[in-house]
C-alpha atoms as a PDB file:
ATOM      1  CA  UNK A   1       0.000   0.000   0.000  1.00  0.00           C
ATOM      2  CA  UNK A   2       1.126   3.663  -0.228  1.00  0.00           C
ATOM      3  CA  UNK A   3      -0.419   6.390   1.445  1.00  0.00           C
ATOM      4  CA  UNK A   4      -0.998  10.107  -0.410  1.00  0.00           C
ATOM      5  CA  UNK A   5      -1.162  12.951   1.049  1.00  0.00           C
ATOM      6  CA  UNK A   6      -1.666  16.276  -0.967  1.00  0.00           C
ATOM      7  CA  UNK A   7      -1.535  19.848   0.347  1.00  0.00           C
ATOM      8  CA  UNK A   8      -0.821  23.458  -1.111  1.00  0.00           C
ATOM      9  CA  UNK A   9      -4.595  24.373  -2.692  1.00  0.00           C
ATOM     10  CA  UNK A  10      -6.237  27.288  -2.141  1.00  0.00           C
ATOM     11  CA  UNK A  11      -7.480  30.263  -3.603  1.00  0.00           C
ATOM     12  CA  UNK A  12      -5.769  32.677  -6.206  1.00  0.00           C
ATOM     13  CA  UNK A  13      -6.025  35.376  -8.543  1.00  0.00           C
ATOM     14  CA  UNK A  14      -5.405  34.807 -12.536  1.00  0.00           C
ATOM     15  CA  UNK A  15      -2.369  35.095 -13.505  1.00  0.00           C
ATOM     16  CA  UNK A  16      -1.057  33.661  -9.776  1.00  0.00           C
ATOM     17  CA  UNK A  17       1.006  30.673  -8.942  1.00  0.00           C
ATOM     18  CA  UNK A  18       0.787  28.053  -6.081  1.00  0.00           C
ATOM     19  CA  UNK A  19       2.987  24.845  -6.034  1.00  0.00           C
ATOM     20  CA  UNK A  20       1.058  21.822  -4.713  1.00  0.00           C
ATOM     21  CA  UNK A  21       2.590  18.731  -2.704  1.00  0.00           C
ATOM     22  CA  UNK A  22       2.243  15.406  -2.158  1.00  0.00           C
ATOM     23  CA  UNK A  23       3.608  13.108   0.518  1.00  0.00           C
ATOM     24  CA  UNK A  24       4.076   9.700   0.312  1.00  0.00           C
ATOM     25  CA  UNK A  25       4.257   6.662   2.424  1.00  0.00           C
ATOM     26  CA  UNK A  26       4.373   3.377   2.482  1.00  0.00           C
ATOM     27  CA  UNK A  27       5.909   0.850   0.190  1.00  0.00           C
ATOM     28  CA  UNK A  28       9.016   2.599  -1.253  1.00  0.00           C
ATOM     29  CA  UNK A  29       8.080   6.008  -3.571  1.00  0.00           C
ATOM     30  CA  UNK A  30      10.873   5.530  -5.496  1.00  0.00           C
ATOM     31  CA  UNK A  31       9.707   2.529  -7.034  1.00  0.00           C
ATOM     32  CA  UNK A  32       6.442   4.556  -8.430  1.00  0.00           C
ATOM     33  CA  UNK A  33       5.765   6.859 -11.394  1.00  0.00           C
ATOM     34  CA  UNK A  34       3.545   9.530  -9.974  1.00  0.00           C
ATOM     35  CA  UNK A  35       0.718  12.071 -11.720  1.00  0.00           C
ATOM     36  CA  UNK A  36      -1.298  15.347 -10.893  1.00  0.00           C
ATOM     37  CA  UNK A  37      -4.691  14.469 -12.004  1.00  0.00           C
ATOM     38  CA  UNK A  38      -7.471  17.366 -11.557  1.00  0.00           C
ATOM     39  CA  UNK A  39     -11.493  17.060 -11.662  1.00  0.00           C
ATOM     40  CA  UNK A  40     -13.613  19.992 -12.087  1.00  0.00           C
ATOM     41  CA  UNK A  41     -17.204  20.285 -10.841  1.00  0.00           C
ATOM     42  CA  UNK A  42     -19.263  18.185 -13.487  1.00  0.00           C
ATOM     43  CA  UNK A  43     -16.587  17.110 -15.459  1.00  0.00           C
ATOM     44  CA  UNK A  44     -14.517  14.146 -15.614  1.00  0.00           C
ATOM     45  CA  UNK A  45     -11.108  13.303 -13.579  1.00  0.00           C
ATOM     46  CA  UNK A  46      -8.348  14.394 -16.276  1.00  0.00           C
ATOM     47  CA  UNK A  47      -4.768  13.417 -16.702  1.00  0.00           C
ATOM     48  CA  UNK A  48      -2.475  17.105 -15.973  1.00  0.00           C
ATOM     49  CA  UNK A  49       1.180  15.698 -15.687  1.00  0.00           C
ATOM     50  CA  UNK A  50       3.722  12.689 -14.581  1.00  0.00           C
ATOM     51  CA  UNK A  51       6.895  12.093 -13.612  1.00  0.00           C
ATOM     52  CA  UNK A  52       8.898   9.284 -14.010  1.00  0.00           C
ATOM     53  CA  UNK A  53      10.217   7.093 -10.605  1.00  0.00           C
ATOM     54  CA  UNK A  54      13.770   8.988 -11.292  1.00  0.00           C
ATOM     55  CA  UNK A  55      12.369  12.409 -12.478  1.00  0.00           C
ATOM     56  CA  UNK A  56      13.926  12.080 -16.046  1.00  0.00           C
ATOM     57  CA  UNK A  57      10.809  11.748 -18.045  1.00  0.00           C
ATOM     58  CA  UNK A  58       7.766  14.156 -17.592  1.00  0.00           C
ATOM     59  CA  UNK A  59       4.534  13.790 -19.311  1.00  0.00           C
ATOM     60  CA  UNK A  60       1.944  16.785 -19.787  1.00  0.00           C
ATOM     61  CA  UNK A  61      -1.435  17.509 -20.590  1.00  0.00           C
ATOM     62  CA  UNK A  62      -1.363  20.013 -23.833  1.00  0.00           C
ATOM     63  CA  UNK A  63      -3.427  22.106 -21.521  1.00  0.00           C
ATOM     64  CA  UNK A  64      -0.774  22.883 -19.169  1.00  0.00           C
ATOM     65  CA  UNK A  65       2.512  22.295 -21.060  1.00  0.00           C
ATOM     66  CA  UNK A  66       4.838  25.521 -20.415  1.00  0.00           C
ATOM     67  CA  UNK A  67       2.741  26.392 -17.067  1.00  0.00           C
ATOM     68  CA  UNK A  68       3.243  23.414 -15.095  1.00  0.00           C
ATOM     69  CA  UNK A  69       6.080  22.212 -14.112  1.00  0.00           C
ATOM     70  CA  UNK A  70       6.179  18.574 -11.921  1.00  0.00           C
ATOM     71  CA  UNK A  71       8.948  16.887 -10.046  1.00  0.00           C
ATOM     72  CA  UNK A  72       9.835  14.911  -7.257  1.00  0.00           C
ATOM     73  CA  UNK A  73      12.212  14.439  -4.097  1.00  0.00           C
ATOM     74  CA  UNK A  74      13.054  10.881  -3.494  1.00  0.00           C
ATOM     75  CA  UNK A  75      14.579  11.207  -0.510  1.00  0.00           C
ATOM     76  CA  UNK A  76      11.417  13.467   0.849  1.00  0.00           C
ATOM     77  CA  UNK A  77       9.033  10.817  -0.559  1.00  0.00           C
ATOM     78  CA  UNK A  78       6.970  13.812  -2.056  1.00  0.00           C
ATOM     79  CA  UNK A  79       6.128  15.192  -5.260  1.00  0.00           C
ATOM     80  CA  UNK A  80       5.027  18.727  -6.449  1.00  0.00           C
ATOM     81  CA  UNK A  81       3.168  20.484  -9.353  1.00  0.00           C
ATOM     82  CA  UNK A  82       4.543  24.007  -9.104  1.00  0.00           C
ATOM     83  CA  UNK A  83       1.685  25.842 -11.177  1.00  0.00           C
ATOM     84  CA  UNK A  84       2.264  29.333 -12.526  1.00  0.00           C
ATOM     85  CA  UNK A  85       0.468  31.745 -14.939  1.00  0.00           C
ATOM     86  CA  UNK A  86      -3.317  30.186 -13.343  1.00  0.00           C
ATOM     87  CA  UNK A  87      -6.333  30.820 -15.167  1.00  0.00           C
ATOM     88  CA  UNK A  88     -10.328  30.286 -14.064  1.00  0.00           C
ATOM     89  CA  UNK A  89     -10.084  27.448 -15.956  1.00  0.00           C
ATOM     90  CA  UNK A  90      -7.749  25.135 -13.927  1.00  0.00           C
ATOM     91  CA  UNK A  91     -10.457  25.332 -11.176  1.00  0.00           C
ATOM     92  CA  UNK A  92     -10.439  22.140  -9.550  1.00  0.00           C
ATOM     93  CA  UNK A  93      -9.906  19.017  -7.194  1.00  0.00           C
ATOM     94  CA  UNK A  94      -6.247  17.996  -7.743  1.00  0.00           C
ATOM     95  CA  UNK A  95      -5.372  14.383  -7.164  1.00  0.00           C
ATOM     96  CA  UNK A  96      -1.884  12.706  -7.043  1.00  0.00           C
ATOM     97  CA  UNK A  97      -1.513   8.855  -7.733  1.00  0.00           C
ATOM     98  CA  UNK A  98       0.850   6.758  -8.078  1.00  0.00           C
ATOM     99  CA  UNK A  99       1.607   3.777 -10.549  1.00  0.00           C
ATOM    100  CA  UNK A 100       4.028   0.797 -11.420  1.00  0.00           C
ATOM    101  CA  UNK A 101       4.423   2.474 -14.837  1.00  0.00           C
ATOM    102  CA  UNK A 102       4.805   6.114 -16.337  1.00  0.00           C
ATOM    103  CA  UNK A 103       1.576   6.653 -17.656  1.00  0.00           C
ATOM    104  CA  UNK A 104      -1.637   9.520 -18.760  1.00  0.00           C
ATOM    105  CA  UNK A 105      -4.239   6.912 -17.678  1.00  0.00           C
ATOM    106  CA  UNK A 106      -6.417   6.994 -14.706  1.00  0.00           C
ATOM    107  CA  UNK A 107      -6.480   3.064 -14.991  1.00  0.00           C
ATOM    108  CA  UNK A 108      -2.987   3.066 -14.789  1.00  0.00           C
ATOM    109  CA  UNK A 109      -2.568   4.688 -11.361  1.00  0.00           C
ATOM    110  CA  UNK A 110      -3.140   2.071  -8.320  1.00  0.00           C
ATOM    111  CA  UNK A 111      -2.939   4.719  -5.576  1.00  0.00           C
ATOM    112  CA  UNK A 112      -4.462   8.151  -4.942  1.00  0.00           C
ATOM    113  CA  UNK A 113      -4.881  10.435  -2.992  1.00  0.00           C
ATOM    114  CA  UNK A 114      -7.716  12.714  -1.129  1.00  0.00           C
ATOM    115  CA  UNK A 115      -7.446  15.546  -3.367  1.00  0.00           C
ATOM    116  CA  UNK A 116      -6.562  19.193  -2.352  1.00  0.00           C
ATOM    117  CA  UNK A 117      -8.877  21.857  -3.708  1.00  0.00           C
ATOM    118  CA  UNK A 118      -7.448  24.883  -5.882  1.00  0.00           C
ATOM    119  CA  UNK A 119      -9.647  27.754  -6.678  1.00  0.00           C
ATOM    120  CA  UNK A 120      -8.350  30.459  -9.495  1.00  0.00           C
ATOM    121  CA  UNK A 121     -10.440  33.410  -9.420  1.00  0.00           C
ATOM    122  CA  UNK A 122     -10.741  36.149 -12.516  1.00  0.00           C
END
Protein backbone atom coordinates (compact mmCIF):
# COMPACT_ATOMS: atom_id res chain seq x y z
CA UNK A 1 0.00 0.00 0.00
CA UNK A 2 1.13 3.66 -0.23
CA UNK A 3 -0.42 6.39 1.44
CA UNK A 4 -1.00 10.11 -0.41
CA UNK A 5 -1.16 12.95 1.05
CA UNK A 6 -1.67 16.28 -0.97
CA UNK A 7 -1.54 19.85 0.35
CA UNK A 8 -0.82 23.46 -1.11
CA UNK A 9 -4.60 24.37 -2.69
CA UNK A 10 -6.24 27.29 -2.14
CA UNK A 11 -7.48 30.26 -3.60
CA UNK A 12 -5.77 32.68 -6.21
CA UNK A 13 -6.03 35.38 -8.54
CA UNK A 14 -5.40 34.81 -12.54
CA UNK A 15 -2.37 35.09 -13.50
CA UNK A 16 -1.06 33.66 -9.78
CA UNK A 17 1.01 30.67 -8.94
CA UNK A 18 0.79 28.05 -6.08
CA UNK A 19 2.99 24.84 -6.03
CA UNK A 20 1.06 21.82 -4.71
CA UNK A 21 2.59 18.73 -2.70
CA UNK A 22 2.24 15.41 -2.16
CA UNK A 23 3.61 13.11 0.52
CA UNK A 24 4.08 9.70 0.31
CA UNK A 25 4.26 6.66 2.42
CA UNK A 26 4.37 3.38 2.48
CA UNK A 27 5.91 0.85 0.19
CA UNK A 28 9.02 2.60 -1.25
CA UNK A 29 8.08 6.01 -3.57
CA UNK A 30 10.87 5.53 -5.50
CA UNK A 31 9.71 2.53 -7.03
CA UNK A 32 6.44 4.56 -8.43
CA UNK A 33 5.77 6.86 -11.39
CA UNK A 34 3.54 9.53 -9.97
CA UNK A 35 0.72 12.07 -11.72
CA UNK A 36 -1.30 15.35 -10.89
CA UNK A 37 -4.69 14.47 -12.00
CA UNK A 38 -7.47 17.37 -11.56
CA UNK A 39 -11.49 17.06 -11.66
CA UNK A 40 -13.61 19.99 -12.09
CA UNK A 41 -17.20 20.29 -10.84
CA UNK A 42 -19.26 18.18 -13.49
CA UNK A 43 -16.59 17.11 -15.46
CA UNK A 44 -14.52 14.15 -15.61
CA UNK A 45 -11.11 13.30 -13.58
CA UNK A 46 -8.35 14.39 -16.28
CA UNK A 47 -4.77 13.42 -16.70
CA UNK A 48 -2.48 17.11 -15.97
CA UNK A 49 1.18 15.70 -15.69
CA UNK A 50 3.72 12.69 -14.58
CA UNK A 51 6.90 12.09 -13.61
CA UNK A 52 8.90 9.28 -14.01
CA UNK A 53 10.22 7.09 -10.61
CA UNK A 54 13.77 8.99 -11.29
CA UNK A 55 12.37 12.41 -12.48
CA UNK A 56 13.93 12.08 -16.05
CA UNK A 57 10.81 11.75 -18.05
CA UNK A 58 7.77 14.16 -17.59
CA UNK A 59 4.53 13.79 -19.31
CA UNK A 60 1.94 16.79 -19.79
CA UNK A 61 -1.44 17.51 -20.59
CA UNK A 62 -1.36 20.01 -23.83
CA UNK A 63 -3.43 22.11 -21.52
CA UNK A 64 -0.77 22.88 -19.17
CA UNK A 65 2.51 22.30 -21.06
CA UNK A 66 4.84 25.52 -20.42
CA UNK A 67 2.74 26.39 -17.07
CA UNK A 68 3.24 23.41 -15.09
CA UNK A 69 6.08 22.21 -14.11
CA UNK A 70 6.18 18.57 -11.92
CA UNK A 71 8.95 16.89 -10.05
CA UNK A 72 9.84 14.91 -7.26
CA UNK A 73 12.21 14.44 -4.10
CA UNK A 74 13.05 10.88 -3.49
CA UNK A 75 14.58 11.21 -0.51
CA UNK A 76 11.42 13.47 0.85
CA UNK A 77 9.03 10.82 -0.56
CA UNK A 78 6.97 13.81 -2.06
CA UNK A 79 6.13 15.19 -5.26
CA UNK A 80 5.03 18.73 -6.45
CA UNK A 81 3.17 20.48 -9.35
CA UNK A 82 4.54 24.01 -9.10
CA UNK A 83 1.68 25.84 -11.18
CA UNK A 84 2.26 29.33 -12.53
CA UNK A 85 0.47 31.75 -14.94
CA UNK A 86 -3.32 30.19 -13.34
CA UNK A 87 -6.33 30.82 -15.17
CA UNK A 88 -10.33 30.29 -14.06
CA UNK A 89 -10.08 27.45 -15.96
CA UNK A 90 -7.75 25.14 -13.93
CA UNK A 91 -10.46 25.33 -11.18
CA UNK A 92 -10.44 22.14 -9.55
CA UNK A 93 -9.91 19.02 -7.19
CA UNK A 94 -6.25 18.00 -7.74
CA UNK A 95 -5.37 14.38 -7.16
CA UNK A 96 -1.88 12.71 -7.04
CA UNK A 97 -1.51 8.86 -7.73
CA UNK A 98 0.85 6.76 -8.08
CA UNK A 99 1.61 3.78 -10.55
CA UNK A 100 4.03 0.80 -11.42
CA UNK A 101 4.42 2.47 -14.84
CA UNK A 102 4.80 6.11 -16.34
CA UNK A 103 1.58 6.65 -17.66
CA UNK A 104 -1.64 9.52 -18.76
CA UNK A 105 -4.24 6.91 -17.68
CA UNK A 106 -6.42 6.99 -14.71
CA UNK A 107 -6.48 3.06 -14.99
CA UNK A 108 -2.99 3.07 -14.79
CA UNK A 109 -2.57 4.69 -11.36
CA UNK A 110 -3.14 2.07 -8.32
CA UNK A 111 -2.94 4.72 -5.58
CA UNK A 112 -4.46 8.15 -4.94
CA UNK A 113 -4.88 10.43 -2.99
CA UNK A 114 -7.72 12.71 -1.13
CA UNK A 115 -7.45 15.55 -3.37
CA UNK A 116 -6.56 19.19 -2.35
CA UNK A 117 -8.88 21.86 -3.71
CA UNK A 118 -7.45 24.88 -5.88
CA UNK A 119 -9.65 27.75 -6.68
CA UNK A 120 -8.35 30.46 -9.49
CA UNK A 121 -10.44 33.41 -9.42
CA UNK A 122 -10.74 36.15 -12.52
Amino acid sequence: QVQLVESGGGLVQAGGSLRLSCAASGRTFNNYAMGWFRQAPGKEREFVAAISWSGGITYYADSVKGRFTISRDNAKNTVYLQMNSLKPEDTAVYYCAAAPGLGWRLDEYDYWGQGTQVTVSS
